[in-house]
C-alpha atoms as a PDB file:
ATOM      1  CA  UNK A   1     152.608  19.035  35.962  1.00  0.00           C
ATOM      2  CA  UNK A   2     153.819  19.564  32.589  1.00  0.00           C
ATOM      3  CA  UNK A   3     151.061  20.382  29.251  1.00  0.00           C
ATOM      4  CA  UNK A   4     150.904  17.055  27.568  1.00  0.00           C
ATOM      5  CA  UNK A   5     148.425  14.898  25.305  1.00  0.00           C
ATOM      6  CA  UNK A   6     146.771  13.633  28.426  1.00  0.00           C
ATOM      7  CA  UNK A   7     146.340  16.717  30.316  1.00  0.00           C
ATOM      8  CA  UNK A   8     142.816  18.508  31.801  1.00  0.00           C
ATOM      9  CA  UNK A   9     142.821  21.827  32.131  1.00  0.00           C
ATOM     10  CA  UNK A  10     139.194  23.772  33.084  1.00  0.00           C
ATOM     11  CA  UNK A  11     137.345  20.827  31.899  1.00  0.00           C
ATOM     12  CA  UNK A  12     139.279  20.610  28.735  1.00  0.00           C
ATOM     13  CA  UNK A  13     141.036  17.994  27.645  1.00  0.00           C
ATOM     14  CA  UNK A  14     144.486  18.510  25.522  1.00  0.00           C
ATOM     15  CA  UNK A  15     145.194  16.588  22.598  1.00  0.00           C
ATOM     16  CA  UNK A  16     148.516  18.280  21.466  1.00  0.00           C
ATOM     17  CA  UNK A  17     147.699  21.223  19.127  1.00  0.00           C
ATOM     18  CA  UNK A  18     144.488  22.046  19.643  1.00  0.00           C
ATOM     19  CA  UNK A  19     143.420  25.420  20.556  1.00  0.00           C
ATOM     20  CA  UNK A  20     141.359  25.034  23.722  1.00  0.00           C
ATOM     21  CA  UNK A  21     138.036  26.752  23.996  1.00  0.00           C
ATOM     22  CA  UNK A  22     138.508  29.275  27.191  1.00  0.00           C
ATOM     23  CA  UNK A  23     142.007  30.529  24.394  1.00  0.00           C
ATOM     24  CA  UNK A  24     141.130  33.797  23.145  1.00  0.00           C
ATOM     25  CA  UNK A  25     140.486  33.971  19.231  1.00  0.00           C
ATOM     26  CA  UNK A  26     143.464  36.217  17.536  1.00  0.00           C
ATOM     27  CA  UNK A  27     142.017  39.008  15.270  1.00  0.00           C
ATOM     28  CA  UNK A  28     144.133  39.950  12.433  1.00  0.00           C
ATOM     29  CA  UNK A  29     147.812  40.182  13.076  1.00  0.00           C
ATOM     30  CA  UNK A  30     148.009  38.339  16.429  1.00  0.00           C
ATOM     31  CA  UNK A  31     148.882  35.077  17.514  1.00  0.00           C
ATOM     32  CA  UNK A  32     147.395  32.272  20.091  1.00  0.00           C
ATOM     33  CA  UNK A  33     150.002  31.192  22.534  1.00  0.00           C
ATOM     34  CA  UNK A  34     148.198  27.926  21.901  1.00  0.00           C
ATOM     35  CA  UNK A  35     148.801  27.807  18.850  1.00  0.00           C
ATOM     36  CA  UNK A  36     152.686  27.583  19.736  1.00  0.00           C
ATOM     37  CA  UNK A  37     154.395  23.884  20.372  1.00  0.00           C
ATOM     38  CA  UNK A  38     155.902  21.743  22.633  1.00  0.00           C
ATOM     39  CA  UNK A  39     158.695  21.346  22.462  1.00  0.00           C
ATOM     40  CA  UNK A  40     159.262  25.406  21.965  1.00  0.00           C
ATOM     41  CA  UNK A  41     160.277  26.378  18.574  1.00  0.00           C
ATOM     42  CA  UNK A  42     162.929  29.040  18.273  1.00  0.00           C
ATOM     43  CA  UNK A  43     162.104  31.479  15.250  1.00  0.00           C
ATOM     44  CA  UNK A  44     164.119  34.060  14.436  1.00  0.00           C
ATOM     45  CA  UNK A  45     162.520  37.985  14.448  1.00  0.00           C
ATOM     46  CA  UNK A  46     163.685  40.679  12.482  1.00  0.00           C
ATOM     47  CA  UNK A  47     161.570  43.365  14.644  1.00  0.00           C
ATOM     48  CA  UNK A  48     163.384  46.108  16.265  1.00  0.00           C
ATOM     49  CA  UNK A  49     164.353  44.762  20.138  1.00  0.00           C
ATOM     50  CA  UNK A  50     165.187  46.753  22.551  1.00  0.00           C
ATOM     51  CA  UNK A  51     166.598  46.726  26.581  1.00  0.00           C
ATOM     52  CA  UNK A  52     166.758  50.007  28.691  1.00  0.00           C
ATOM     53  CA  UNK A  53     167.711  50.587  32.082  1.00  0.00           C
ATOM     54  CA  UNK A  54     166.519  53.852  33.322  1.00  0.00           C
ATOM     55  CA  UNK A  55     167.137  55.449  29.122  1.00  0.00           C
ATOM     56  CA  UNK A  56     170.286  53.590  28.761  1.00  0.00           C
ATOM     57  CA  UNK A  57     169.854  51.296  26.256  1.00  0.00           C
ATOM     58  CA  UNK A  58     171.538  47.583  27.381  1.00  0.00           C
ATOM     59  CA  UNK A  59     170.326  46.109  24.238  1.00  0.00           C
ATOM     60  CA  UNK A  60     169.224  46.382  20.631  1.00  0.00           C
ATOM     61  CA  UNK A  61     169.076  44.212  17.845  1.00  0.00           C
ATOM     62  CA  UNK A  62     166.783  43.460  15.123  1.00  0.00           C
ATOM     63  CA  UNK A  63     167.796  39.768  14.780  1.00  0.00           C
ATOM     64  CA  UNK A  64     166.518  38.382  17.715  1.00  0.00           C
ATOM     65  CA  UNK A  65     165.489  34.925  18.451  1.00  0.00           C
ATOM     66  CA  UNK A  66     161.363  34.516  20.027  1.00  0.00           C
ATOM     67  CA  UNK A  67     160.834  31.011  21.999  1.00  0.00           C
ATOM     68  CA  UNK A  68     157.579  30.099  21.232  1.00  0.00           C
ATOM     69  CA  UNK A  69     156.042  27.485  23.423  1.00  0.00           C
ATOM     70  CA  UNK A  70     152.635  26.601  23.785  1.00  0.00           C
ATOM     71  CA  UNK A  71     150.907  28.792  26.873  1.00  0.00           C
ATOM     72  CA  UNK A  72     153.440  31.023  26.925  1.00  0.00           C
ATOM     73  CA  UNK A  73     154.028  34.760  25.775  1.00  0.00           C
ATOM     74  CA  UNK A  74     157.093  34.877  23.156  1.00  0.00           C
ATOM     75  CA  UNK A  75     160.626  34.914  25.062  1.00  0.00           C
ATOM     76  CA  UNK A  76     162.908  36.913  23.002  1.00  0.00           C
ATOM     77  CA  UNK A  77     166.736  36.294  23.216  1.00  0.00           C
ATOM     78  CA  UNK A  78     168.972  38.883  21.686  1.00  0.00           C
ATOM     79  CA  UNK A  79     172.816  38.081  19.945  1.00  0.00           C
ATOM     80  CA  UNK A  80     175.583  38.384  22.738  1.00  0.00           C
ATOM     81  CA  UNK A  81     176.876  41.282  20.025  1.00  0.00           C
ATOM     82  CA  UNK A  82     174.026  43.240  20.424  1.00  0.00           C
ATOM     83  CA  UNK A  83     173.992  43.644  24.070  1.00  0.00           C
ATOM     84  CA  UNK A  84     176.135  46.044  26.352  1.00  0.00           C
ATOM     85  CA  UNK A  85     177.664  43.820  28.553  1.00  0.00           C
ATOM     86  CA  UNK A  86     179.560  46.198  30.696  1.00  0.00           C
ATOM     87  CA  UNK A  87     175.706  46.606  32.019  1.00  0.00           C
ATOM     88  CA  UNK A  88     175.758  42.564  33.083  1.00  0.00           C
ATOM     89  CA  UNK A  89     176.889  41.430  35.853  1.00  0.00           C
ATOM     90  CA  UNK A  90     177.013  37.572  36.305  1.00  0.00           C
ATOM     91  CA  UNK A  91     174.918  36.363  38.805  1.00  0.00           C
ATOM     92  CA  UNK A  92     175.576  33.272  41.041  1.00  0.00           C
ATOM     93  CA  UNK A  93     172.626  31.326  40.980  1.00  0.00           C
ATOM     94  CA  UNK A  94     171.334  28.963  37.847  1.00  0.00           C
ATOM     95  CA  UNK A  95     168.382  26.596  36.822  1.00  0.00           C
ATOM     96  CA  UNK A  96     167.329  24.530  34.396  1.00  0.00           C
ATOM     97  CA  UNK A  97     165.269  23.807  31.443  1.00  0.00           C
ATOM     98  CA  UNK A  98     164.164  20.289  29.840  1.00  0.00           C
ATOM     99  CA  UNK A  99     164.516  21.875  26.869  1.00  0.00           C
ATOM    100  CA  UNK A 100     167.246  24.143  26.695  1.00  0.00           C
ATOM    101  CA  UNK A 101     169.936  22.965  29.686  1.00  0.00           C
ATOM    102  CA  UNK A 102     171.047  24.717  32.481  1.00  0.00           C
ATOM    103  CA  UNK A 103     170.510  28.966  32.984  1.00  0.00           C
ATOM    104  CA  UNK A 104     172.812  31.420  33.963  1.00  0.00           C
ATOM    105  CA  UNK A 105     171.510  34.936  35.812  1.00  0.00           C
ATOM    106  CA  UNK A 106     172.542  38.311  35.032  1.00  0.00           C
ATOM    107  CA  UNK A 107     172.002  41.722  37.174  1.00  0.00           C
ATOM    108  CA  UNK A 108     171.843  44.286  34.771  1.00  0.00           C
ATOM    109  CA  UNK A 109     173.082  48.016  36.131  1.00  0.00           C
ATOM    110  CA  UNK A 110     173.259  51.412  34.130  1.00  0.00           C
ATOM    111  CA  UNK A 111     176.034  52.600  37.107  1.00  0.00           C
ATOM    112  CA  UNK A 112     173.597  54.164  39.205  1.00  0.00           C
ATOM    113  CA  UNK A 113     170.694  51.124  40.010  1.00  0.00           C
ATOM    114  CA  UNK A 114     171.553  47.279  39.679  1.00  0.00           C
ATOM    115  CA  UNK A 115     168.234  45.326  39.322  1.00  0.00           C
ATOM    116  CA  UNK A 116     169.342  41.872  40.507  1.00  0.00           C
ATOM    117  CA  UNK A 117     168.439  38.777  38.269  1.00  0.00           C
ATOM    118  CA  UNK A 118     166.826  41.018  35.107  1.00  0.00           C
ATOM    119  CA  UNK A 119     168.740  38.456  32.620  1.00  0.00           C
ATOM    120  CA  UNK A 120     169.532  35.253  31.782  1.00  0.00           C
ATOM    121  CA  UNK A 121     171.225  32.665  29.423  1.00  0.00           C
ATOM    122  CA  UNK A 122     171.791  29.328  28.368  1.00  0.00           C
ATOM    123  CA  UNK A 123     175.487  29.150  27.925  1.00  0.00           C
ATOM    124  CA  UNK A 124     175.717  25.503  26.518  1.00  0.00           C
ATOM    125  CA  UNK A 125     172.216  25.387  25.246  1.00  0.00           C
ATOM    126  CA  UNK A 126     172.117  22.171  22.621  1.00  0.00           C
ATOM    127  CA  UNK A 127     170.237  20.510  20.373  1.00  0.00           C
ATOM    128  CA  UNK A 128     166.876  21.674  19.022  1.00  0.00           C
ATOM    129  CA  UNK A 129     167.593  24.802  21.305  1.00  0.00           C
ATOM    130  CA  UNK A 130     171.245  25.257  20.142  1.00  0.00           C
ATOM    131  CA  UNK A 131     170.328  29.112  18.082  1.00  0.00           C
ATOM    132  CA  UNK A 132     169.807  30.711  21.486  1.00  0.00           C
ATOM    133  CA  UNK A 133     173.380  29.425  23.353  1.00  0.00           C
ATOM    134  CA  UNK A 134     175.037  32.484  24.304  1.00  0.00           C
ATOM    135  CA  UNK A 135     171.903  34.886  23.615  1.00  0.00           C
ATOM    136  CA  UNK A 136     170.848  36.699  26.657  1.00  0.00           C
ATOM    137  CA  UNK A 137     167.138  37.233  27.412  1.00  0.00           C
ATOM    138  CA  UNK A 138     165.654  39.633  30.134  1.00  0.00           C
ATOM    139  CA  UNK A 139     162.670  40.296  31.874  1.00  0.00           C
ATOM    140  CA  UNK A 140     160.563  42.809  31.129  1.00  0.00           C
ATOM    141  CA  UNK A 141     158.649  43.400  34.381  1.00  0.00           C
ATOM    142  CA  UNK A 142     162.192  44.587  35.514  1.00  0.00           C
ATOM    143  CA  UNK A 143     163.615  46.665  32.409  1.00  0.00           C
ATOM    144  CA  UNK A 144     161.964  49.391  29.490  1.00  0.00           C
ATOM    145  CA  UNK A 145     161.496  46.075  27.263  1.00  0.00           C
ATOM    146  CA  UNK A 146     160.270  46.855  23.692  1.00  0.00           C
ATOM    147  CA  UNK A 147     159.304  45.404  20.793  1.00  0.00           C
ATOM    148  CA  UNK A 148     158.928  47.731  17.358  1.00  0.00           C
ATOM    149  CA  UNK A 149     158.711  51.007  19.969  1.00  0.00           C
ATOM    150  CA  UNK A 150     155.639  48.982  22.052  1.00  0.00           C
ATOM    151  CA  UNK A 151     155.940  48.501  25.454  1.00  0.00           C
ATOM    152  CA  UNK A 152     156.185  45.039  26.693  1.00  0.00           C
ATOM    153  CA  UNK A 153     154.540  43.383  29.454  1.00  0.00           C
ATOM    154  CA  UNK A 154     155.522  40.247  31.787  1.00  0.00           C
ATOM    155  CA  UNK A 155     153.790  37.411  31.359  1.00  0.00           C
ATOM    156  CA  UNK A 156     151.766  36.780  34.698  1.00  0.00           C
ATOM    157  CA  UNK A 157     153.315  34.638  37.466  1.00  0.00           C
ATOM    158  CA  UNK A 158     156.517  35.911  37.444  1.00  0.00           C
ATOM    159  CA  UNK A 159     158.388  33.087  36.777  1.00  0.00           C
ATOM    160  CA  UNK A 160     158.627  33.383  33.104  1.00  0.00           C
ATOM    161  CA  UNK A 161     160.153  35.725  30.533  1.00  0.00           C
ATOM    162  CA  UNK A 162     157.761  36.662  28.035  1.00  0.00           C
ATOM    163  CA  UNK A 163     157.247  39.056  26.615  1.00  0.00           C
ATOM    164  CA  UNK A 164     153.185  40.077  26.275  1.00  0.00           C
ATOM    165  CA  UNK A 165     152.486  42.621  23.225  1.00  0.00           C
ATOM    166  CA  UNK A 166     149.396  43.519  21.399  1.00  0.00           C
ATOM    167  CA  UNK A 167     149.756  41.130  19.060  1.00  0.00           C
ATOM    168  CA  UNK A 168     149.953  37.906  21.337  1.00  0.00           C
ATOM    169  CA  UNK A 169     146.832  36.667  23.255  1.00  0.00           C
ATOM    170  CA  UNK A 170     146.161  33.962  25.725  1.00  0.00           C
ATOM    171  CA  UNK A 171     145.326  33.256  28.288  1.00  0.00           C
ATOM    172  CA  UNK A 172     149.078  32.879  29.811  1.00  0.00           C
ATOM    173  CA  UNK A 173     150.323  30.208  31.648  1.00  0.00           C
ATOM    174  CA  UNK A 174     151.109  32.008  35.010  1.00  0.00           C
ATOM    175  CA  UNK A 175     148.037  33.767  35.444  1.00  0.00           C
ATOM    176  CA  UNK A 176     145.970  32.422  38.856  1.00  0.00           C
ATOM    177  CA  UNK A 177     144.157  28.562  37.869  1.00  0.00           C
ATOM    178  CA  UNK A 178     147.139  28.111  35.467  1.00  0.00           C
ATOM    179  CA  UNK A 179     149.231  26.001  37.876  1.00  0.00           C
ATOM    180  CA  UNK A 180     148.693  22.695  36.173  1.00  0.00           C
ATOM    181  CA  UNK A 181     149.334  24.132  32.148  1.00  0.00           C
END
């Protein structure tokens, strides 16, 4: 079931941009995740991004893209130039997105330890989503993922590849009762 105008969630019924009231309030410097649309919105981050795999970096950039979409912690996508891709290694199975087309997997190794599916991309992404084609995200429940030096978390379920810092708060889709968001 897919978050739309007509949806009920805990009681709660969405209307499209409307913070719902179980969302926790953002203090000063932090964002809702619902206060992020749908369709996701790709913005472009000039915080420093960073990928290691056991201390060697695989990544580093600070010219990111974050997907923002509502529910969900910010995914960040890094520049194919800014990532070490003797440390990918293309993976052989793919899905697909509404939004942004179809995904392609990456192990990501440092020589010693491969951790199997800890990227992905959107080759031929189009469209509204056409700033990310080529960019490579990864997840951060598998890889030193940081954002400005802070440790990032995965968002719950794992299934999807944001990234949870200090200054994002949800709830998160993925977390248990959020089946339906």
């Amino acid at each position: 079931m897919k978050l739309s105008d007509e949806n009920e969630t805990f009681g709660w019924h969405y209307r499209g941009g409307e913070r719902p009231p179980f969302a926790i309030a953002p203090q000063a410097g932090q964002e809702s995740v619902w206060d992020y649309p749908r369709p996701p919105a790709i913005v472009a981050s000039d915080r420093r991004v960073e990928v290691r795999l056991d201390g060697r970096v695989i990544a580093s950039t600070r010219a990111a893209f974050r997907v923002l979409e509502t529910a969900g912690a910010p995914t960040y996508y890094l520049p194919p130039e800014t990532v070490d891709f003797d440390a990918l290694v293309a993976g052989e199975s793919q899905s697909f997105c509404e939004w942004k087309g179809v995904a392609r997997y990456w192990d990501v190794t440092d020589g010693r330890r491969t951790v199997a599916r800890a990227a992905w991309s959107y080759p031929d992404a189009g469209g509204r989503s056409a700033a990310i084609a080529g960019c490579i995200a990864f997840y951060c429940d598998r890889l030193d993922c940081r954002v400005d030096g802070q440790r990032a978390f995965a968002q719950p379920g794992g299934f999807y590849g944001g990234w949870v810092t200090p200054d994002v708060v949800g709830p998160f889709k993925g977390e248990p009762g959020t089946e339906g968001w």
